[in-house]
Protein backbone atom coordinates (compact mmCIF):
# COMPACT_ATOMS: atom_id res chain seq x y z
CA UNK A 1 -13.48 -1.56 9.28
CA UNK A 2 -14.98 1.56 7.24
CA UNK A 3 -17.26 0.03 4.00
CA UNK A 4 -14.39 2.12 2.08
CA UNK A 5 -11.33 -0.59 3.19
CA UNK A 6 -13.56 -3.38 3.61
CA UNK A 7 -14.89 -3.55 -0.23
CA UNK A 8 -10.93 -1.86 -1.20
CA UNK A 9 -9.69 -4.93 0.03
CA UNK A 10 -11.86 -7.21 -0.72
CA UNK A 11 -11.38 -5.75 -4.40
CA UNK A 12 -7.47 -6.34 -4.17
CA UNK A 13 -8.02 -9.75 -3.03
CA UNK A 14 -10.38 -10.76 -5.46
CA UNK A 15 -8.66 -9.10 -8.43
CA UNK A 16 -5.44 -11.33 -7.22
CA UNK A 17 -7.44 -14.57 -7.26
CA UNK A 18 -9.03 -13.50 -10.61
CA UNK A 19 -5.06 -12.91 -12.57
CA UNK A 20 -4.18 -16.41 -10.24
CA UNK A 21 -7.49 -17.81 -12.19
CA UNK A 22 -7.14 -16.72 -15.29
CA UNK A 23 -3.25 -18.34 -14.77
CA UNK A 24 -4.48 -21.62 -13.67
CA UNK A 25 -7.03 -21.39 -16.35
CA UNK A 26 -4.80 -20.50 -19.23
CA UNK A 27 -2.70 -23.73 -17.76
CA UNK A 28 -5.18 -26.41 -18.31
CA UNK A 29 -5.51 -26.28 -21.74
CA UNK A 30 -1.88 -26.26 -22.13
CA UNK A 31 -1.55 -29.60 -20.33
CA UNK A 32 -4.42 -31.18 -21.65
CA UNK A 33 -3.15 -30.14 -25.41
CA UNK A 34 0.41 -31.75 -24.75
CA UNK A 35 -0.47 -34.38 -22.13
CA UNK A 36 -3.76 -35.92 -23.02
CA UNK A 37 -6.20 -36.88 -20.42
CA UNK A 38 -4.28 -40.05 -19.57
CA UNK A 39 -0.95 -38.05 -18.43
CA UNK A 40 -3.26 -35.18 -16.77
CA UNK A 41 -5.00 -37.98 -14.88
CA UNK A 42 -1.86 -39.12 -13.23
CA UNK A 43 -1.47 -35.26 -12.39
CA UNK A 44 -4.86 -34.97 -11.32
CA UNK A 45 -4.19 -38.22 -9.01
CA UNK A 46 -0.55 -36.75 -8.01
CA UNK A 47 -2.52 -33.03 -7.07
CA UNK A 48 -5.88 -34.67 -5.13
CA UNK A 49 -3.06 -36.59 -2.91
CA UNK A 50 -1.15 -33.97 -2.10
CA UNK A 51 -4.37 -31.80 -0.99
CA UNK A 52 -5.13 -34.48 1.27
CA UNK A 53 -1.78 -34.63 2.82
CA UNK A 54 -0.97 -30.98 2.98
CA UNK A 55 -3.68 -30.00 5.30
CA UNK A 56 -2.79 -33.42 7.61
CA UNK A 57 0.69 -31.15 7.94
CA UNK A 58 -0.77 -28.31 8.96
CA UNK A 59 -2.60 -29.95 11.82
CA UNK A 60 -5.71 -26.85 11.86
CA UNK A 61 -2.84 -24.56 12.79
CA UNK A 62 -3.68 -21.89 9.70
CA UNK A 63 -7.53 -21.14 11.64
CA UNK A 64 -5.56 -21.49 14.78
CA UNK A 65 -3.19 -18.45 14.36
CA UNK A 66 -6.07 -16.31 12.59
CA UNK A 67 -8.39 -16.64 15.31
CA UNK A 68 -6.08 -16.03 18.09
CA UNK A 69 -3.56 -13.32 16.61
CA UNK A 70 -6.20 -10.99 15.00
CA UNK A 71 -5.96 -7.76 16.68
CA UNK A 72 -2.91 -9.07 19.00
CA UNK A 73 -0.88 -6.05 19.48
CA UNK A 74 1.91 -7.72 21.55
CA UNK A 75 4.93 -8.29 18.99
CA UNK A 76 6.71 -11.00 20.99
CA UNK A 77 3.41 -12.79 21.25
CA UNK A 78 3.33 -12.80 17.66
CA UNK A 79 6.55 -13.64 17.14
CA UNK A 80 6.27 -16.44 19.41
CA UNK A 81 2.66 -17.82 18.03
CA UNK A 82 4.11 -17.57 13.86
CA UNK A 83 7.48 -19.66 14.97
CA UNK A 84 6.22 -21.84 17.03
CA UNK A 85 3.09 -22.58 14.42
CA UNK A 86 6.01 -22.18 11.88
CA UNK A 87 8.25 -25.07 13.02
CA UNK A 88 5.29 -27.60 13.75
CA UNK A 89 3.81 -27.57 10.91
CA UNK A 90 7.45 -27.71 8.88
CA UNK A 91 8.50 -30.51 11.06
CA UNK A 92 4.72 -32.61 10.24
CA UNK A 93 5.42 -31.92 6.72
CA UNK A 94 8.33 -33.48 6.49
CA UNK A 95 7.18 -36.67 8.24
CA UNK A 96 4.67 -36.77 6.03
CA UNK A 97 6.24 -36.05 3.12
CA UNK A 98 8.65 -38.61 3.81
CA UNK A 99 5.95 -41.24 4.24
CA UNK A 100 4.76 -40.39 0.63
CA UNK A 101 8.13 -40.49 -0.96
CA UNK A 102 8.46 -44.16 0.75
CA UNK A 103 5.17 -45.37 0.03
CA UNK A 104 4.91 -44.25 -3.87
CA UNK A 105 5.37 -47.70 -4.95
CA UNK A 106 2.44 -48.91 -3.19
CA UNK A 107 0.17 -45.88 -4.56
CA UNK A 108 1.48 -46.60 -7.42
CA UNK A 109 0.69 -50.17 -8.13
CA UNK A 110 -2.81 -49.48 -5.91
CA UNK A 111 -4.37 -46.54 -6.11
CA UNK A 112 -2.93 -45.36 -9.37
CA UNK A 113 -3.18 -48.44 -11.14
CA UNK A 114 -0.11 -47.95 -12.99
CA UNK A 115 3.70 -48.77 -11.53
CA UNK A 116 5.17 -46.24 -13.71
CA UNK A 117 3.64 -43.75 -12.24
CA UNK A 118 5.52 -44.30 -8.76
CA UNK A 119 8.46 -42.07 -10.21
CA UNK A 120 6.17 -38.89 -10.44
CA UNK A 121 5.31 -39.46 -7.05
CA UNK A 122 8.24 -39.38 -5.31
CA UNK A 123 9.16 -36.19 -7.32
CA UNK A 124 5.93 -34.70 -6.32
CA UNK A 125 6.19 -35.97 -2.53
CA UNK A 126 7.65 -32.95 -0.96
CA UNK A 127 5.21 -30.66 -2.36
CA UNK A 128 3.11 -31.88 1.14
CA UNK A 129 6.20 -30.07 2.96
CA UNK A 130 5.90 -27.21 0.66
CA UNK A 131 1.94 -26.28 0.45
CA UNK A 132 1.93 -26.82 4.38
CA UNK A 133 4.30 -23.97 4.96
CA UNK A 134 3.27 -22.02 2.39
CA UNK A 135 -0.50 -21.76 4.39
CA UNK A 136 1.04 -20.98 7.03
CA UNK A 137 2.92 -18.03 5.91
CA UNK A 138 0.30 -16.15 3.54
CA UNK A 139 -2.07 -16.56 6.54
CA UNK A 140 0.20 -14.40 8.28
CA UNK A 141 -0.89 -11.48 5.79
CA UNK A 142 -4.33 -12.40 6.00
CA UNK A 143 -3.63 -11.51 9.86
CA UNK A 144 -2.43 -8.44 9.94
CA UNK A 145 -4.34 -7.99 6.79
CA UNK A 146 -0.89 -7.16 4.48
CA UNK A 147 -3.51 -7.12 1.70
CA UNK A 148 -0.97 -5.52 -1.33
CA UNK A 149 1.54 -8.41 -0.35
CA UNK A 150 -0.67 -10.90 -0.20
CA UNK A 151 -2.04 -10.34 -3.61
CA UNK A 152 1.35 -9.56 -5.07
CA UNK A 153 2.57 -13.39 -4.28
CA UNK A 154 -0.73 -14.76 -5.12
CA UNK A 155 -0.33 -13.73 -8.52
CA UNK A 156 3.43 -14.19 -8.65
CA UNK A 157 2.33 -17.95 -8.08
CA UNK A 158 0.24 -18.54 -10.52
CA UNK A 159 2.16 -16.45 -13.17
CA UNK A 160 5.16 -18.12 -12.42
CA UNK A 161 3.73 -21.96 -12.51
CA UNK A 162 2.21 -21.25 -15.80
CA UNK A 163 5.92 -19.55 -17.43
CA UNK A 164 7.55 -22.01 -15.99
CA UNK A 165 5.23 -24.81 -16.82
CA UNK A 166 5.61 -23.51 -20.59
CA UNK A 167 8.82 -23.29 -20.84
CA UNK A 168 9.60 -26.84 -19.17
CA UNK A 169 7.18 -28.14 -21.44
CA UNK A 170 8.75 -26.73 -24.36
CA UNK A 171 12.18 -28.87 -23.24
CA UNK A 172 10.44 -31.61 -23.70
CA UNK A 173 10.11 -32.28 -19.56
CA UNK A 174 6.14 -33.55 -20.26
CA UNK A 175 4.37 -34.58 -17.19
CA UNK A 176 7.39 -33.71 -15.09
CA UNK A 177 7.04 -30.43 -16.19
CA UNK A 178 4.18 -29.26 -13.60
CA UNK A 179 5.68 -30.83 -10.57
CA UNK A 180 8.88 -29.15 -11.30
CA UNK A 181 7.72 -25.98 -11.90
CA UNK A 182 5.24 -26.15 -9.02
CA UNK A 183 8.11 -26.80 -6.33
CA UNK A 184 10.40 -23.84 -8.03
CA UNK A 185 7.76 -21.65 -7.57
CA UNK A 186 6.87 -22.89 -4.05
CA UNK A 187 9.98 -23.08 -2.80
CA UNK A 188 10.34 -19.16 -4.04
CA UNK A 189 7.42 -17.85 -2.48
CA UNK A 190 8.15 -19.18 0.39
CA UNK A 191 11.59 -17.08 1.01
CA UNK A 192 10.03 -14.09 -0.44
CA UNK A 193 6.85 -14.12 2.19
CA UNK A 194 9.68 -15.37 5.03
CA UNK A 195 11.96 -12.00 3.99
CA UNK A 196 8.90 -10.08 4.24
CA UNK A 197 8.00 -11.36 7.92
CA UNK A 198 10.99 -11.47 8.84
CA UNK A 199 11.46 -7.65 8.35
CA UNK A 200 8.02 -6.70 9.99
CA UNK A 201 8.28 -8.85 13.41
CA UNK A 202 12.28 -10.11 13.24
CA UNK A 203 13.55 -13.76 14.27
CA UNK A 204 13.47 -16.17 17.05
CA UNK A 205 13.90 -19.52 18.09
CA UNK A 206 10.36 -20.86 18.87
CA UNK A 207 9.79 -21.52 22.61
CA UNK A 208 6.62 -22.67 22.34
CA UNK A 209 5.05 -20.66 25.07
CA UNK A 210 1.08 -20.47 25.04
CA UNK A 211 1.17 -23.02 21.99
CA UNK A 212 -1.54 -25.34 24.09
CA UNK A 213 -4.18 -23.20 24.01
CA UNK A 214 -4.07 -22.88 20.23
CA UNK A 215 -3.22 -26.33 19.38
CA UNK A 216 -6.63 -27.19 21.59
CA UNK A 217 -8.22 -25.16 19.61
CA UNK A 218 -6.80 -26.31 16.30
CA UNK A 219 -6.38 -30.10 16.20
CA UNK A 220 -10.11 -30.77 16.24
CA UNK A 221 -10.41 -28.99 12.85
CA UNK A 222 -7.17 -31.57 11.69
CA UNK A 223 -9.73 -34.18 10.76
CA UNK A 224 -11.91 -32.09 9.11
CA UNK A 225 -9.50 -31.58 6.43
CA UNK A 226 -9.79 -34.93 5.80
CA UNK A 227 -12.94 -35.95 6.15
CA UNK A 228 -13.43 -32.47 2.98
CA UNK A 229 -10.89 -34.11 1.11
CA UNK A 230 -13.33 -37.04 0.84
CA UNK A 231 -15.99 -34.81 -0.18
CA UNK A 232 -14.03 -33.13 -2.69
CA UNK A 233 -11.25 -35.32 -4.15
CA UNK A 234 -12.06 -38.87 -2.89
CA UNK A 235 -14.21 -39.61 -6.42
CA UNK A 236 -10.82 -39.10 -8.41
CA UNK A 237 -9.67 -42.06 -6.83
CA UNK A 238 -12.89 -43.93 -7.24
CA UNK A 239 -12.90 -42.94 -10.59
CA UNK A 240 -9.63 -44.23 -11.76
CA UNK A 241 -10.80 -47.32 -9.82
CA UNK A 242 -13.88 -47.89 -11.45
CA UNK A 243 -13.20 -46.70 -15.08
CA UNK A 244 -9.45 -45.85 -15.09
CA UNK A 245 -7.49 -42.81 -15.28
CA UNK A 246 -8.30 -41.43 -18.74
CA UNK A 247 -12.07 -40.88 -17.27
CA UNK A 248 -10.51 -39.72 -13.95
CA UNK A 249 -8.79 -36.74 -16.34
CA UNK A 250 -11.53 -35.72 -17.72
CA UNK A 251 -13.85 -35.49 -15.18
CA UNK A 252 -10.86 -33.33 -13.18
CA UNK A 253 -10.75 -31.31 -15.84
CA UNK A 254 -14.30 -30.51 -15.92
CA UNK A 255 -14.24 -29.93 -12.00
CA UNK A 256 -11.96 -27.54 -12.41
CA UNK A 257 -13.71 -25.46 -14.70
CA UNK A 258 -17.32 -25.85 -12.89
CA UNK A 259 -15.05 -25.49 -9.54
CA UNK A 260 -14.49 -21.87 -10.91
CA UNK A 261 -17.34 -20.42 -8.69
CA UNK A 262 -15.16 -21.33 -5.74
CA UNK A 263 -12.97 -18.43 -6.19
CA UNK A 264 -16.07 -15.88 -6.03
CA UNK A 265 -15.67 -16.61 -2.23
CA UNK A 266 -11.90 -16.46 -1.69
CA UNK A 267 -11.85 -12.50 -1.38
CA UNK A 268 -14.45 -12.79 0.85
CA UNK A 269 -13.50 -15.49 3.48
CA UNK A 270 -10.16 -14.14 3.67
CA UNK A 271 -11.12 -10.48 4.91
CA UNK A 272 -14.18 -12.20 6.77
CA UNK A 273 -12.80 -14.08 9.30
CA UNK A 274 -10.26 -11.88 10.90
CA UNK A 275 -12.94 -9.07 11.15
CA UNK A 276 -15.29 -11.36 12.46
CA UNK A 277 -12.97 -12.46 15.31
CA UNK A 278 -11.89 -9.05 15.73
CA UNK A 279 -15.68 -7.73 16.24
CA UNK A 280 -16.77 -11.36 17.89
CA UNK A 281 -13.75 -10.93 20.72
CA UNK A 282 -14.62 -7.33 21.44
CA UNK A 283 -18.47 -8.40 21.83
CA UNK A 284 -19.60 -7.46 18.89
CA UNK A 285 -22.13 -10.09 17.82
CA UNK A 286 -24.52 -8.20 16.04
CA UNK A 287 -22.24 -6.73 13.88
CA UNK A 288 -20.50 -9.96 13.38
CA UNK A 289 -24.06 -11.56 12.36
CA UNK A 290 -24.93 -8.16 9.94
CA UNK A 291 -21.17 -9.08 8.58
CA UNK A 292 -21.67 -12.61 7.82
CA UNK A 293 -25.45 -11.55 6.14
CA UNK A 294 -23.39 -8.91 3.78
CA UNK A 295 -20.99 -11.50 2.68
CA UNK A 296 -23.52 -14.20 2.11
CA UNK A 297 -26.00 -11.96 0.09
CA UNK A 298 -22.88 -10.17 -1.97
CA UNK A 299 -21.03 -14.17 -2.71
CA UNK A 300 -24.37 -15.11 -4.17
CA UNK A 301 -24.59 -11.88 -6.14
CA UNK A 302 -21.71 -12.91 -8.32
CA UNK A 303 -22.07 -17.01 -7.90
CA UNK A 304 -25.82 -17.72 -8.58
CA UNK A 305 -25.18 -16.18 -12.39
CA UNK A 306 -21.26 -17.78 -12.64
CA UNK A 307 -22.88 -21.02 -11.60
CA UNK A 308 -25.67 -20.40 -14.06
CA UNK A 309 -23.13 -19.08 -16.83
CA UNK A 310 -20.81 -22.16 -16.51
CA UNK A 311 -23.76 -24.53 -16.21
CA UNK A 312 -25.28 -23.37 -19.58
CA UNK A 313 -21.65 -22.99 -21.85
CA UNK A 314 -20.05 -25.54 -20.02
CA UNK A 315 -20.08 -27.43 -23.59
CA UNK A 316 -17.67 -24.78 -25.93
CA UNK A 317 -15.65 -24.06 -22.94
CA UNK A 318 -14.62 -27.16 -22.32
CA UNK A 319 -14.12 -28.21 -26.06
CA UNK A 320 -12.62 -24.42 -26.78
CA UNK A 321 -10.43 -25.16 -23.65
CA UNK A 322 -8.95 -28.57 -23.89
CA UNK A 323 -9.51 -30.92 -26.64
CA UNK A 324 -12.53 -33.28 -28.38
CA UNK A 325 -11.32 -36.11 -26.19
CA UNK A 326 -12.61 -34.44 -23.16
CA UNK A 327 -16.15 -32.93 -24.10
CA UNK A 328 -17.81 -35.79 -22.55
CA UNK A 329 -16.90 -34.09 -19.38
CA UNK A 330 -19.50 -30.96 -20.06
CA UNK A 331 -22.81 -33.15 -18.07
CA UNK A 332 -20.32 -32.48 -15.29
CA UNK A 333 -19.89 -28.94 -15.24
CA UNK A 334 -23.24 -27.92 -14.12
CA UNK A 335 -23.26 -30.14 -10.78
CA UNK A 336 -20.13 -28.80 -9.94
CA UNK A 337 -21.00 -25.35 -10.21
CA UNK A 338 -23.53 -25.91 -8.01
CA UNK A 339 -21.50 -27.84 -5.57
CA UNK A 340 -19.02 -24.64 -5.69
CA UNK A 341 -21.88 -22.13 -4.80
CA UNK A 342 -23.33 -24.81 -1.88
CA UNK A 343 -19.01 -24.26 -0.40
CA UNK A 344 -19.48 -20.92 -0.56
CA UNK A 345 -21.98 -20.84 1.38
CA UNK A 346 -20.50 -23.39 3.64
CA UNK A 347 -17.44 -21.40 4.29
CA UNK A 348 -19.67 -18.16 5.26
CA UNK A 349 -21.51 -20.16 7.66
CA UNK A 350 -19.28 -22.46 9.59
CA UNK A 351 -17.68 -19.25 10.23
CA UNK A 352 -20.36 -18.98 13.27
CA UNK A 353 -18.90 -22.20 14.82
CA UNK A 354 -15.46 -21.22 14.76
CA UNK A 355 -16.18 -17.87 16.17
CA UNK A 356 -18.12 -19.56 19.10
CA UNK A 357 -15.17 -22.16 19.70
CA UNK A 358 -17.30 -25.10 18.77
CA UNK A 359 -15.63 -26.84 16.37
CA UNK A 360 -16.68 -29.89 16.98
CA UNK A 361 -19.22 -29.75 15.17
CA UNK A 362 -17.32 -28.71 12.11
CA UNK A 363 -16.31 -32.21 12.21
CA UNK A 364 -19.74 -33.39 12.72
CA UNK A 365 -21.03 -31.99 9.88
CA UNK A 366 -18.62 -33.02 7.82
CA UNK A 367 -18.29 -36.61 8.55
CA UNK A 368 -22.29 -36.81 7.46
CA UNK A 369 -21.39 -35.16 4.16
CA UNK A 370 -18.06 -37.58 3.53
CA UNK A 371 -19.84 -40.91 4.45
CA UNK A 372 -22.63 -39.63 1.98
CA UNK A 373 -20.22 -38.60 -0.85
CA UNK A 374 -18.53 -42.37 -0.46
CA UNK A 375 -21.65 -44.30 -0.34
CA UNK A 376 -23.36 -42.06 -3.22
CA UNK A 377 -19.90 -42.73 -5.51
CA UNK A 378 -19.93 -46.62 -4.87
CA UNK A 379 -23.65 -46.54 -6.59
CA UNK A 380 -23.60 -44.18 -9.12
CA UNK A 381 -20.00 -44.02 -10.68
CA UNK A 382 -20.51 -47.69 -11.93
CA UNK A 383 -23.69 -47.04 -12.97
CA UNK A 384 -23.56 -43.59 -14.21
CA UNK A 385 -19.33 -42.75 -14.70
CA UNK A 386 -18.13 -39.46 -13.90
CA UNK A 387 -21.67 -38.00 -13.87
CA UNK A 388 -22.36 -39.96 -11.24
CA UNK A 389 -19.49 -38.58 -9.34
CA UNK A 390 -20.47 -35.01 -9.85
CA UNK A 391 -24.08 -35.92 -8.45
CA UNK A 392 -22.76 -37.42 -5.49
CA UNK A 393 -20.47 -34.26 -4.81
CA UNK A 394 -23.56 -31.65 -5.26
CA UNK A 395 -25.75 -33.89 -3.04
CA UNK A 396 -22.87 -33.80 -0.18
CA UNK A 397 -23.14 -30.04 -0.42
CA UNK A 398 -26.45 -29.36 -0.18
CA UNK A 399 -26.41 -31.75 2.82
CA UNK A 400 -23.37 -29.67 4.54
CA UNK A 401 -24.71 -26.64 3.69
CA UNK A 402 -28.66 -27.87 5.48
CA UNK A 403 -26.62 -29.14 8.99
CA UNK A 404 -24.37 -26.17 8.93
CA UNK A 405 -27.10 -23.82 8.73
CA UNK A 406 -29.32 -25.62 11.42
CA UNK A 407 -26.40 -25.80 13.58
CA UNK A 408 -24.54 -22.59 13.71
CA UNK A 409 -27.86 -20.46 13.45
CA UNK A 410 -28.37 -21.58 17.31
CA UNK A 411 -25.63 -19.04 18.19
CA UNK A 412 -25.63 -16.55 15.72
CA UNK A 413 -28.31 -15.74 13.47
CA UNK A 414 -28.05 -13.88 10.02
CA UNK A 415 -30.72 -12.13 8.63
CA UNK A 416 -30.85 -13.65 4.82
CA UNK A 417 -32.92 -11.44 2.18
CA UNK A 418 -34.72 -14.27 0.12
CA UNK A 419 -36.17 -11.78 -1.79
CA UNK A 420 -32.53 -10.47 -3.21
CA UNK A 421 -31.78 -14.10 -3.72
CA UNK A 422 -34.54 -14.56 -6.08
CA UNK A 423 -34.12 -11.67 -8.21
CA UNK A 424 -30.41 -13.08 -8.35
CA UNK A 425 -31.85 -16.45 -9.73
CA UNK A 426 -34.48 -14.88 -12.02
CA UNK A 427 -31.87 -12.22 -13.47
CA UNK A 428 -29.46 -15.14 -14.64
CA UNK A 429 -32.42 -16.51 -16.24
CA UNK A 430 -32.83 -13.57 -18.38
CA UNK A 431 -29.35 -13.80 -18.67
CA UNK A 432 -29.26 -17.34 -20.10
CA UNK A 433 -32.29 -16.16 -22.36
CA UNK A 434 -30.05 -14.27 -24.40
CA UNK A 435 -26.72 -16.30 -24.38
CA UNK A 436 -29.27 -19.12 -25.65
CA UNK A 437 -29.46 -17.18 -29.23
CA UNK A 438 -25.60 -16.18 -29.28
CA UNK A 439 -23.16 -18.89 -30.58
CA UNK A 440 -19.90 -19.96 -28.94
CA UNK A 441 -18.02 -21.69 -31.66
CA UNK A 442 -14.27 -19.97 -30.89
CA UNK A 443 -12.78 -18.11 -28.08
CA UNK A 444 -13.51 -14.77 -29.20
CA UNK A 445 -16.94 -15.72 -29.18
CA UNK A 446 -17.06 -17.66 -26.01
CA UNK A 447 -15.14 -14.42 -24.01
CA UNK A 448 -17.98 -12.26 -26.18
CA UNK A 449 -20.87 -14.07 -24.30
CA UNK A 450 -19.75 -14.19 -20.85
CA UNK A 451 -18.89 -10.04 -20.88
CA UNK A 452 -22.59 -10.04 -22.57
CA UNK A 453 -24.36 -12.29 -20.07
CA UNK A 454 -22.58 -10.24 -16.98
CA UNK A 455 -24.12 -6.95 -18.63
CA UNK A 456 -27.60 -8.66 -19.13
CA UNK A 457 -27.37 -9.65 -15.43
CA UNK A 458 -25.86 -6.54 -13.94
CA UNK A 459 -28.63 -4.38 -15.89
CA UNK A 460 -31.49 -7.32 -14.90
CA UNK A 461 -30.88 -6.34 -10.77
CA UNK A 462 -30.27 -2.91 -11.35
CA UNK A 463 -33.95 -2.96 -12.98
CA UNK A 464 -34.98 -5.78 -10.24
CA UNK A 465 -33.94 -3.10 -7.76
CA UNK A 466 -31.80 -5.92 -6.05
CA UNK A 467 -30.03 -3.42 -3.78
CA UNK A 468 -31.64 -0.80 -1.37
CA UNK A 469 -30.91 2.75 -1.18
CA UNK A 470 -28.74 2.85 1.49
CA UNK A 471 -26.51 -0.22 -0.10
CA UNK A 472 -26.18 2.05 -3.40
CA UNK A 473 -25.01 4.83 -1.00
CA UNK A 474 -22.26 3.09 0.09
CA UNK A 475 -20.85 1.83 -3.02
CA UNK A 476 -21.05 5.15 -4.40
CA UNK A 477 -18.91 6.22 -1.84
CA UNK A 478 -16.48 3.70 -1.24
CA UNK A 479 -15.92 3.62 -5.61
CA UNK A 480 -15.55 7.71 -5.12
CA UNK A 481 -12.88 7.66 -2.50
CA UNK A 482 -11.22 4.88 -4.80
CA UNK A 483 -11.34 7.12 -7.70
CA UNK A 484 -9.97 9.92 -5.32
CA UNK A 485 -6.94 7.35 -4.57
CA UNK A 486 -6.19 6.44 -8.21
């Protein structure tokens, strides 16, 4: 892939994920406004199940199809793979789904805390059916790397869950409101990709054929899933257990916004992997491991200052953002920016394993990092509330991050330029050296800062001399053929 395409589409990708952001972004303070932290922490308890189910449904399948289909040129092999992948995972989704829908009550009067909260999730139930099948089919873009469509639907999701989120609202549907909207808008986006697929590789009943090899391959990574979910969601639940579910929204709300940095590395992982499996299965290994370097050193370009950024006005945003009643949630910002840089660089790395088929160890490393994040929550959230919870997530991290590295670095070795990391680090300092003398009272303010800040860092590694000659050569060129194009 020429640098041209490769930073064009990472730059389509990530300007989708920023509108889907700034969507999900302008959503939270809507809910939070009209809900209160009490109805968004039934949400937040309705959306952490539902990411633990959904990926149960998909059994691994979504890596499965990307590693084996990239560069398959055979149509009925692909046609064959999607279906087959296709009905599985719809047919586990509605199992599952099922199982949620009958066992609400129990959640419910358990887990939630609250009976009356059993009706929103049986309503919310088959969204487990819907996110499963909607991974499924926007992976098949990130195959055949169908970047324009991919981004188009990204956005149309998130546009569309916040109009019609609004406007449900508005009737007076309250917390009902999201899980409507967010099924509508699933449900839609899944005929709209199937139309699409269907008209690049036509239909057929799946037969199944050559299905073992990838389900081998993909029901390892099944528990993994899991076993993240515990790293990531599992304190919502110990939370509400703990301290209740007015806590348990606020601190969601707060990992949202510190979970922000996340995003940095969804442009990146999904043009990544495909190209690494492509190079990795034509013997490429050096440029796989020069691949995986770029992406690491150009993620931490934008998420060592984001993480810094968030860290440092994590205060006005949240109060700008949401409401008084959840400012207490600003000591958690900080950790979880940090935790969202550490999964960035997770996701780079464990790349190695999958490319090398060992994917065992994916599971390895994350059981350490889940029986950590448990045992870490049962201290410190009674002693410490939802900071305590954030500190446990950043220290499960950093832990995944340390194995990960030690681990996959056996097979395939990146060179990583310490050097441009620190001149990352020191540049958001002098970054956070000015913000520290600008105020942040409103949003015009706030939205003032962070374009500020990104200057003061941009101009701090251009002086730094962050990038070498031959890097600055190729940006030139790749934004010169994009001007050409426009």
């Amino acid at each position: 892939m020429s640098s041209y395409k490769l930073i064009k589409d990472i730059g389509i990708v990530g300007l989708s994920q920023v509108l889907s952001s700034l969507g999900s972004f302008l959503l939270l303070p809507i809910i939070t406004k009209t809900l209160g932290s009490y109805d968004y922490g039934i949400w937040a308890q309705i959306s952490i199940t539902v990411s633990l189910l959904s990926p149960v449904a998909v059994l691994g399948l979504s890596m499965g199809i990307v590693r084996f289909l990239s560069g398959e040129q055979d149509l009925q092999r692909v046609r064959e793979t999607f279906y087959s992948v296709l009905f599985i995972v719809s047919f586990a989704g509605v199992i599952i789904s099922t199982m949620l829908y009958f066992a609400s009550d129990f959640l419910a009067q358990t887990i939630f805390g609250d009976p009356t909260t059993s009706y929103f999730v049986k309503c919310g139930s088959f969204l487990v059916l819907l996110l499963a099948v909607d991974q499924i089919v926007l992976f098949y873009f990130r195959i055949f790397q169908k970047i324009n469509t991919f981004a188009i639907l990204t956005i149309l999701k998130s546009i569309g869950h916040l109009i019609v989120t609004i406007f449900l609202l508005y009737l007076g549907f309250g917390l009902l409101s999201i899980i409507i909207s967010l099924v509508l808008i699933q449900s839609t986006l899944f005929i709209i990709s199937m139309y699409f697929i269907i008209s690049d590789i036509g239909f057929s009943l799946p037969r199944f054929q050559g299905i073992e090899d990838i389900l081998r391959y993909s029901l390892p990574l099944t528990p993994n899933s899991v076993i993240r979910w515990v790293t990531d969601s599992s304190d919502r639940y110990m939370i509400t257990y703990f301290i209740g579910l007015s806590p348990a929204g606020i601190y969601s709300a707060s990992y949202g916004i510190g979970n922000l940095v996340t995003f940095i590395i969804t442009p990146l992982q999904f043009i990544l992997f495909p190209e690494l499996s492509r190079l990795y299965n034509r013997g490429k290994h050096a440029e796989a491991a020069v691949y995986i370097n770029t992406s690491l050193k150009y993620f931490l370009y934008a998420a060592i200052p984001a993480s810094f950024g968030l860290a440092f006005l994590s205060k006005p945003l949240l109060v700008i953002i949401t409401t008084p009643e959840f400012a207490s949630g600003s000591t958690v910002i900080p950790f979880v920016a940090a935790s969202g840089l550490l999964a960035g660089v997770f996701q780079i790395l464990i790349n190695i394993t999958h490319l090398v088929k060992r994917t065992k160890f994916n599971l390895f490393i994350q059981v350490f990092a889940a029986s950590l994040n448990v045992i870490l929550n049962l201290f410190l959230i009674p002693l410490y509330g939802i900071v305590g919870a954030a500190i446990a997530t950043f220290a499960s991290y950093l832990l995944m991050v340390l194995i990960c590295a030690q681990v996959s670095f056996k097979y395939l070795r990146p060179d990583i330029d310490w050097v441009f990391i620190s001149k990352c680090v020191l540049s958001s300092f002098i970054m956070c050296s000015f913000l520290f003398f600008l105020n942040s009272d409103d949003l015009f303010s706030l939205v003032r800062n962070v374009i500020f800040g990104a200057l003061v860092y941009v101009a701090s590694t251009l002086v730094l001399k962050s990038f070498n000659q031959q890097e600055q050569t190729m940006f030139k060129h790749a934004l010169t053929k994009i001007k050409q194009k426009l």
